[in-house]
Protein backbone atom coordinates (compact mmCIF):
# COMPACT_ATOMS: atom_id res chain seq x y z
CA UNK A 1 -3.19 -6.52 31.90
CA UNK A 2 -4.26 -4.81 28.41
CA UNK A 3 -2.73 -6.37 25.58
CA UNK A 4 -4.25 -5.91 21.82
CA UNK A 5 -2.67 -7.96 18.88
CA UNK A 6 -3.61 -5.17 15.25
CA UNK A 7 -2.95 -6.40 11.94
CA UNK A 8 -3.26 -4.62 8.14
CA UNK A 9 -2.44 -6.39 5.11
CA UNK A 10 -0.49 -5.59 1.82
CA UNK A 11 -2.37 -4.24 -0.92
CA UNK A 12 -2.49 -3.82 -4.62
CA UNK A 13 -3.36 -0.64 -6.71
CA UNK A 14 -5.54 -1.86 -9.86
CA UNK A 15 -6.38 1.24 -11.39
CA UNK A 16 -5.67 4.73 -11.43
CA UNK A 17 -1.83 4.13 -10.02
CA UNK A 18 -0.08 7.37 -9.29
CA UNK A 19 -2.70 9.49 -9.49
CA UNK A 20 -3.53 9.24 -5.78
CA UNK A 21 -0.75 11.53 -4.84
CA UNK A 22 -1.67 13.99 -7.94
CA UNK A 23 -5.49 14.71 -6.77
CA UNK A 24 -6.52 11.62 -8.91
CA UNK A 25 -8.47 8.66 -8.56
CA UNK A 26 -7.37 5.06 -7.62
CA UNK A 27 -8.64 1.43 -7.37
CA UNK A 28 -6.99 -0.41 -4.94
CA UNK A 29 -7.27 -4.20 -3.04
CA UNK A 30 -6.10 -5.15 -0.12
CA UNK A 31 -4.46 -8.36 -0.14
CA UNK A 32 -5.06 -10.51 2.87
CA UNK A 33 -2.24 -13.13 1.97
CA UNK A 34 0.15 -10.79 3.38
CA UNK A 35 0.15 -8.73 6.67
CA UNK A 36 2.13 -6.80 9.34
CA UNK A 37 1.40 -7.38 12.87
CA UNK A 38 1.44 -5.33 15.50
CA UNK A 39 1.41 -6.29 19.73
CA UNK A 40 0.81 -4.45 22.49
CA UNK A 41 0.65 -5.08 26.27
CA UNK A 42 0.96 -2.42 28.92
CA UNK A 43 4.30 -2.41 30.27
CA UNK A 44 6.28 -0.49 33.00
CA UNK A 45 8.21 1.59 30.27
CA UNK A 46 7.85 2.37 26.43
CA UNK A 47 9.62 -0.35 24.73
CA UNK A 48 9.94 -1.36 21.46
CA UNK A 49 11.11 -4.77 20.05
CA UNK A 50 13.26 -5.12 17.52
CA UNK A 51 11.74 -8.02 14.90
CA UNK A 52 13.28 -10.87 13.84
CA UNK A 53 13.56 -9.36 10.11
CA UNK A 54 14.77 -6.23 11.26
CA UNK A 55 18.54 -7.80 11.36
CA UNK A 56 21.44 -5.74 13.31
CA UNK A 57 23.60 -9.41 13.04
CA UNK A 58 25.32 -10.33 10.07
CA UNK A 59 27.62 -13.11 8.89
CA UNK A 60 30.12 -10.91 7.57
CA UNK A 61 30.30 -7.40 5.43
CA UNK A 62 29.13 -8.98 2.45
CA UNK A 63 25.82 -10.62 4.04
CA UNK A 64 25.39 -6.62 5.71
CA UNK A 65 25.93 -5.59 2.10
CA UNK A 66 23.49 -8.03 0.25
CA UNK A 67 20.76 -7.24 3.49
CA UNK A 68 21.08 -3.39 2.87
CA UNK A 69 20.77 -3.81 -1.45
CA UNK A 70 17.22 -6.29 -0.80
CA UNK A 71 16.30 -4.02 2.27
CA UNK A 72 17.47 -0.73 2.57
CA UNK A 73 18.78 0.59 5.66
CA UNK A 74 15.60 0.49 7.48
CA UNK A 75 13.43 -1.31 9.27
CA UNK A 76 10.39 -1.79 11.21
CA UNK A 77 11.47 0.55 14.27
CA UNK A 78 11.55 3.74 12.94
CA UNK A 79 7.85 3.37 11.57
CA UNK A 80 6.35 2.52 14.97
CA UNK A 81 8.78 5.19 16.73
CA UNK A 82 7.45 7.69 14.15
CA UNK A 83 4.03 6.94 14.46
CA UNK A 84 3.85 6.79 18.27
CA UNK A 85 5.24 10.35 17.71
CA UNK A 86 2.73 11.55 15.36
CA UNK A 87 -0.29 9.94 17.18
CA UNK A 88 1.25 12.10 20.40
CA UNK A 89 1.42 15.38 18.73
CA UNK A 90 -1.72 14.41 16.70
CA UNK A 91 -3.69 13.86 20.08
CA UNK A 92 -2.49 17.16 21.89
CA UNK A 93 -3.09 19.53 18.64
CA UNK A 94 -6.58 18.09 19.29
CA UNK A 95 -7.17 18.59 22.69
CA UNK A 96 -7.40 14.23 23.38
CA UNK A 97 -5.65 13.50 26.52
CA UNK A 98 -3.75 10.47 27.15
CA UNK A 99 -3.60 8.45 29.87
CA UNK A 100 0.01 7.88 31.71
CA UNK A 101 0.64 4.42 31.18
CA UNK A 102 3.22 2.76 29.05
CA UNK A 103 3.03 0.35 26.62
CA UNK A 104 5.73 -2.54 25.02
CA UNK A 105 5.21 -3.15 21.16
CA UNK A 106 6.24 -6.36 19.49
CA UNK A 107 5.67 -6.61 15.67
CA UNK A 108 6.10 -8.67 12.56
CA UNK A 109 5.36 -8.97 8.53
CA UNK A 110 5.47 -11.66 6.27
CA UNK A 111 4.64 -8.31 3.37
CA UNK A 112 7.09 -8.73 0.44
CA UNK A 113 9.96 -5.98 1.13
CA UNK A 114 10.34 -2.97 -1.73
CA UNK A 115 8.26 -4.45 -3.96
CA UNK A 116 5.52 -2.30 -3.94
CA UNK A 117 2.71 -4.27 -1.66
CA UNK A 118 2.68 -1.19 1.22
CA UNK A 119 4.67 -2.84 3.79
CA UNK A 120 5.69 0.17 5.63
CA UNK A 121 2.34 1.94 5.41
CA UNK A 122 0.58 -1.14 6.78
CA UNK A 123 2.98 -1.48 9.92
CA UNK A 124 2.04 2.21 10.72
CA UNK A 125 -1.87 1.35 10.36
CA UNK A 126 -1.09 -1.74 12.61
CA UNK A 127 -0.01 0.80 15.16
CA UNK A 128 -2.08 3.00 14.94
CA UNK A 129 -4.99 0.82 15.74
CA UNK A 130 -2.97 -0.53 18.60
CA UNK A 131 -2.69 3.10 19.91
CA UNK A 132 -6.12 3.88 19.39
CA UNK A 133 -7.74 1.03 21.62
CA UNK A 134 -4.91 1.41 24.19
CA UNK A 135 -5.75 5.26 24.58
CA UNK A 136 -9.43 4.66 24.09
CA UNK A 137 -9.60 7.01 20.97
CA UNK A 138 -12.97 6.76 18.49
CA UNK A 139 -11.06 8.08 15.46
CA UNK A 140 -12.85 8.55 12.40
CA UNK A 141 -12.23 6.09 9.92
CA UNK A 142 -11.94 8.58 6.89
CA UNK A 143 -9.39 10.59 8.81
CA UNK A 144 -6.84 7.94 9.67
CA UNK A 145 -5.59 7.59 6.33
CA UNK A 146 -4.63 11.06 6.23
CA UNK A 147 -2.54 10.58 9.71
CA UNK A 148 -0.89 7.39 8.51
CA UNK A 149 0.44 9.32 5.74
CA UNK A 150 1.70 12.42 7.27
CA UNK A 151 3.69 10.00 9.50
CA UNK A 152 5.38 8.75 6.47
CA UNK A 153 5.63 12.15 4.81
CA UNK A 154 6.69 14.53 7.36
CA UNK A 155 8.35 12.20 9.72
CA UNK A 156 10.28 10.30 7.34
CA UNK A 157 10.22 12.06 4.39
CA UNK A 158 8.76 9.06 1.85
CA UNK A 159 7.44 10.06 -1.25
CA UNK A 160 3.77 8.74 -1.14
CA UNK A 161 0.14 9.03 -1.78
CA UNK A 162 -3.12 8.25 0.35
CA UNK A 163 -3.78 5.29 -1.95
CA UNK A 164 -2.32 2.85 0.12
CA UNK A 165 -3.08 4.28 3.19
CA UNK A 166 -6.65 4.48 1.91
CA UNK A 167 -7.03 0.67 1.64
CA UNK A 168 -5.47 -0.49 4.55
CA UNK A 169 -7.46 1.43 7.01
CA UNK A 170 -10.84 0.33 4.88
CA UNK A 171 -9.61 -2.86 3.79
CA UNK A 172 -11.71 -4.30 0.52
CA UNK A 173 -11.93 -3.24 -2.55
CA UNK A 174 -11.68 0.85 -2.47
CA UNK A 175 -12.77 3.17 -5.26
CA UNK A 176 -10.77 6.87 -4.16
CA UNK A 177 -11.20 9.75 -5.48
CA UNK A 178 -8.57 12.75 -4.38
CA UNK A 179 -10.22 15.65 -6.37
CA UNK A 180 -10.00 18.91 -4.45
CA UNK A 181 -13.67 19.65 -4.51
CA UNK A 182 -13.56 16.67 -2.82
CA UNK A 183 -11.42 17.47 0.25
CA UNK A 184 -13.40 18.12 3.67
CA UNK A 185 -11.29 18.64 7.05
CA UNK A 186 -12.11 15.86 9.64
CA UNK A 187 -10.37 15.80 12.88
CA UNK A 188 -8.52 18.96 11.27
CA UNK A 189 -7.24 16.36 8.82
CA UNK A 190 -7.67 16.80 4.90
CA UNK A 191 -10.03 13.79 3.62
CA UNK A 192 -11.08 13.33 0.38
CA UNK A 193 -14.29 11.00 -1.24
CA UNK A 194 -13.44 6.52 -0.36
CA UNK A 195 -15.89 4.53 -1.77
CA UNK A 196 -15.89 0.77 -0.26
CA UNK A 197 -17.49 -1.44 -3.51
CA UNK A 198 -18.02 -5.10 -3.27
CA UNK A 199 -15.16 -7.50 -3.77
CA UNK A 200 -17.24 -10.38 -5.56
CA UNK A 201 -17.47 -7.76 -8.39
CA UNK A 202 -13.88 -8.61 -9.35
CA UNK A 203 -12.94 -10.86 -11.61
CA UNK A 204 -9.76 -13.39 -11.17
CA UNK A 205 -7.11 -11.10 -10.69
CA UNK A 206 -2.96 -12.69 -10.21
CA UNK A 207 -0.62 -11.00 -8.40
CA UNK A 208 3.07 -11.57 -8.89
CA UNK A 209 6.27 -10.13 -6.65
CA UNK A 210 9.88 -10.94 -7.83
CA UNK A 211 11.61 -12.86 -4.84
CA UNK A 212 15.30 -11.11 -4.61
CA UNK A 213 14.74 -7.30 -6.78
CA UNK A 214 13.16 -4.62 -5.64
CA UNK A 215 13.62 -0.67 -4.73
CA UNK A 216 12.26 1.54 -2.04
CA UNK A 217 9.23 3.73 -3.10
CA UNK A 218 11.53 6.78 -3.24
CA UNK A 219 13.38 5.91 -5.75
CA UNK A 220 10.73 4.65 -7.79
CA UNK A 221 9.36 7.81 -7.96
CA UNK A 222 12.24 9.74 -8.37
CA UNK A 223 11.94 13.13 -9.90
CA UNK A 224 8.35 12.82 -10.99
CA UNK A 225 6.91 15.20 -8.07
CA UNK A 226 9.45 17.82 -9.13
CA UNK A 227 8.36 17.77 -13.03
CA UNK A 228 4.52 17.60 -11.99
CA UNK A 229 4.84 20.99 -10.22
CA UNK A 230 6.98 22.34 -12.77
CA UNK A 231 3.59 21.84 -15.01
CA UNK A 232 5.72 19.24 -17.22
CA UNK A 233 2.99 18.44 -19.78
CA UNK A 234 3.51 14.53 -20.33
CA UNK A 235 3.43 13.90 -16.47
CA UNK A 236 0.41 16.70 -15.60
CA UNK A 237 -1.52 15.18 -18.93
CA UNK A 238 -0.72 11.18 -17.51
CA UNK A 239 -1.98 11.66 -13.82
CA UNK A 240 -5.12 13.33 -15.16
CA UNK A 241 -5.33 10.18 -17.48
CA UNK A 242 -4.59 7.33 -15.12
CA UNK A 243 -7.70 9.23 -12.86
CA UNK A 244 -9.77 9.07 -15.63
CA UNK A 245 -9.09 4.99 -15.99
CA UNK A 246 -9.51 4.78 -12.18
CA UNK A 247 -13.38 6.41 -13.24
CA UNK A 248 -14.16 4.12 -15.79
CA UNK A 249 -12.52 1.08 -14.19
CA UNK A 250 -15.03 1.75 -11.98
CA UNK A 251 -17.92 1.80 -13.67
CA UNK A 252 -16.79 -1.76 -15.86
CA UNK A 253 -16.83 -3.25 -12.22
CA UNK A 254 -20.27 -2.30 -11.67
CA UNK A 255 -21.16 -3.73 -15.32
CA UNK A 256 -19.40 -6.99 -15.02
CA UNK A 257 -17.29 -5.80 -18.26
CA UNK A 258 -14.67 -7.53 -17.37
CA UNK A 259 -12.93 -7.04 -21.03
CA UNK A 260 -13.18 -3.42 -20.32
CA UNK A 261 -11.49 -3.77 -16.93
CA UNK A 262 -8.72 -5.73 -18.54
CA UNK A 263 -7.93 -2.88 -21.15
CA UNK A 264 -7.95 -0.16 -18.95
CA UNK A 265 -5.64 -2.24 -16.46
CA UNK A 266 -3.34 -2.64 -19.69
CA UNK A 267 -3.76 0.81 -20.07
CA UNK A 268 -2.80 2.45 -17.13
CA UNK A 269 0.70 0.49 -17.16
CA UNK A 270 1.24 2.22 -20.36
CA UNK A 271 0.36 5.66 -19.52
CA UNK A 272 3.04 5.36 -16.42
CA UNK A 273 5.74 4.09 -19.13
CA UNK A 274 5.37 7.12 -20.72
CA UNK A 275 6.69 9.38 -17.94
CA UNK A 276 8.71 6.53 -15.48
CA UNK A 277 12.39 5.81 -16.46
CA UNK A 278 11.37 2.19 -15.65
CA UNK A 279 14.09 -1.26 -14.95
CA UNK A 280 14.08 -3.59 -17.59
CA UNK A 281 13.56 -6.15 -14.95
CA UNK A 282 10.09 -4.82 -14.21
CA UNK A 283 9.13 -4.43 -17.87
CA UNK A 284 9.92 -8.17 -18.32
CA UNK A 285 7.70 -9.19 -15.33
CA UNK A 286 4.69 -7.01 -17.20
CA UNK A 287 5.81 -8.32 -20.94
CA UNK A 288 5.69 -12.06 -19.25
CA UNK A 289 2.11 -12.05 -18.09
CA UNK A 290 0.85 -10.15 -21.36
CA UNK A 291 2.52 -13.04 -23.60
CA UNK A 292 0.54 -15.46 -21.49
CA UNK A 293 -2.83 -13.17 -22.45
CA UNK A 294 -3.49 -11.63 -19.00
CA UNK A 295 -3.57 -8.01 -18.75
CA UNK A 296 -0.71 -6.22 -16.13
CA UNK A 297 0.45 -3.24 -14.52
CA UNK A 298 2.13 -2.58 -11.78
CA UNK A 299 0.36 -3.25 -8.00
CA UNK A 300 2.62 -0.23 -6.75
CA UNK A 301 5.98 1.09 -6.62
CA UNK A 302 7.68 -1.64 -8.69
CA UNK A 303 8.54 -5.26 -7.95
CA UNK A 304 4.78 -6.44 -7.95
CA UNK A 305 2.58 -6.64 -11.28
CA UNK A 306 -1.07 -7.32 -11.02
CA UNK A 307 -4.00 -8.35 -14.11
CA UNK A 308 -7.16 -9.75 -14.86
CA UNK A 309 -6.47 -13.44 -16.02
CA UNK A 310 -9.19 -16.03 -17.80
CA UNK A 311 -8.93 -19.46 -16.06
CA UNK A 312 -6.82 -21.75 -13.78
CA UNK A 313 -5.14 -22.66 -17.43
CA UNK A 314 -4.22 -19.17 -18.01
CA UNK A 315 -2.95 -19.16 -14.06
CA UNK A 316 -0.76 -21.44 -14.55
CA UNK A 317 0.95 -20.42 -17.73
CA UNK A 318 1.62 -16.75 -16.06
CA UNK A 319 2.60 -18.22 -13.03
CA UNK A 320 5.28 -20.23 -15.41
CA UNK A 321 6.49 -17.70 -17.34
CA UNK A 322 7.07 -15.52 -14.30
CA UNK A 323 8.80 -17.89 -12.12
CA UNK A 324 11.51 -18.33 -14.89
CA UNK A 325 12.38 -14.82 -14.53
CA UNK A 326 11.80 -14.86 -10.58
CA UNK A 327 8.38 -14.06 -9.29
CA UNK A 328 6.30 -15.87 -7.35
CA UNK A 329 2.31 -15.75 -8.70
CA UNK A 330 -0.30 -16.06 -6.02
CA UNK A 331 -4.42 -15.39 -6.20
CA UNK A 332 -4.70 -12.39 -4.21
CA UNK A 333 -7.15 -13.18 -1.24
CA UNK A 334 -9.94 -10.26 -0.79
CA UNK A 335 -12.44 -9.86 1.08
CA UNK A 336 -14.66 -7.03 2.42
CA UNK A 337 -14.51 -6.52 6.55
CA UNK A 338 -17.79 -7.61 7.97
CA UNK A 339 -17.77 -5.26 11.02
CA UNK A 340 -15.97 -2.20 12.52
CA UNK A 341 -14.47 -4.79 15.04
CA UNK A 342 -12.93 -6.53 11.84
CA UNK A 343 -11.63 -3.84 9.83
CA UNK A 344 -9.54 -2.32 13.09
CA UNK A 345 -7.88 -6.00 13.46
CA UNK A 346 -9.49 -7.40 16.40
């Protein structure tokens, strides 16, 4: 009987965050400490099973209540129901037939919930690498971001970039660059320039999630789509700027600068201030890490910061300082796939 077990991690943007969904440039991680997890087995009908997180029990009204406020009203089954859609419609647009035989999915994630690690977006890569080796489908790599995301756009109507997308279907360390005279079609998909670059050229990097806060991606970004295509000049003028840190985060990589990767990290945090109507919560998890001398920004929607920090010293004083306000610090595990075989989760 087939089965095929698919996994994609949580990631953090470094540099460059929002640009990617503004035709900008981005440096993102991904973050193998955290994953979702995706199962499947042939089966005599299309089933899907609920996960343990995805709760439909409660204690009482107020336990529903609390659940919905860290959670939102969502969970893990419209993703994979959306993205078996997608992958359907994607396949007979394309002319790729699909065999008649059904599948069961089981799935899980230990990926921080709504505070900006990617969560959703790497449960929809896990499927869609289940979906490809159960159908037999050679998909481009460069074009599977691009699906990923339209499941999340036009299916479920999130607010997102390819950024995250990006990374999880590469895994690494990512260097993206959106830029229209970038875009090529590929499997009549729009794709745009991904450069893989070597993980060993980071430097010690923290990345810290508060434990009970946290807001789905669409608020987070609230009206900032709608005053970008109004040609609002702050936001137009900032998502041309955090590109141009993306650019030249990229070249301190290459150089080892490692101060210079700091202060454009620093950086880009600022330039989003200047446009996001931002919680005081999440500007106390950046202003904690900075008073401990690391550099910090957010990793993604809000909820997660990530910097460049000195030594195990300096670890453990931001891990200190952020713990008394709620967030756990870890060392963010990254590491470049050594094959095709590893990057698709076998």
């Amino acid at each position: 009987m087939f089965l095929t077990r698919k996994r994609a991690y949580a990631r953090a943007g470094l540099v460059g965050n929002p640009s990617d969904g503004y035709h900008g440039k981005t440096i993102s991680l991904s973050v193998r400490n955290f994953w979702a997890e995706v199962v499947l087995y042939e089966w005599d009908s299309v089933d899907i099973v609920l996960a343990e997180g995805d709760r439909a029990r409660f204690n009482s009204v107020h336990d529903l209540a609390r659940d919905v406020r860290l959670h939102g009203y969502y969970g893990g089954i419209r993703l994979i129901k959306a993205t078996i859609k997608r992958f359907v419609e994607h396949c007979a647009a394309n002319g790729i037939a699909l065999h008649e035989r059904n599948f069961s999915v089981r799935y899980q994630s230990n990926i921080p919930r709504q505070v900006g690690l990617a969560g959703s977006s790497a449960l929809i890569t896990a499927t869609l690498r289940c979906l490809l080796e159960f159908y037999g489908i050679d998909m481009p790599l460069q074009a599977q971001p691009t699906l990923i995301l339209k499941v999340e756009q036009d299916e479920l109507g999130i607010t997102a970039g390819l950024q995250d997308r990006v990374i999880q279907a590469y895994e690494g360390l990512v260097y993206m660059d959106f830029d229209r005279s970038r875009e090529q079609m590929i499997d009549a998909l729009p794709c745009y320039h991904y450069e893989p670059l070597d993980p060993s050229l980071l430097p010690p990097l923290y990345l810290a999630y508060h434990v009970s806060l946290g807001e789905p991606t669409e608020v987070f970004h609230n009206n900032i789509r709608e005053r970008y295509n109004r040609g609002e000049a702050a936001v137009v003028d900032a998502m041309a700027h955090a590109a141009d840190l993306a650019a030249r985060a990229r070249e301190a990589l290459l150089a080892g600068d490692v101060p210079a990767l700091s202060a454009l990290v620093d950086e880009n945090f600022e330039t989003r201030r200047r446009i996001y109507a931002l919680p005081p919560w999440q500007i106390a998890q950046i202003e904690a890490a900075r008073q401990c001398g690391a550099s910090a920004q957010f990793a993604g929607s809000g909820g997660a910061i990530v910097g460049v920090y000195r030594d195990d010293a300096q670890f453990g004083a931001i891990s200190r300082a952020l713990a008394a306000i709620g967030s756990k610090t870890i060392r963010p595990l990254v590491t470049a796939p050594s094959s095709a075989a590893e990057r698709a989760g076998a």
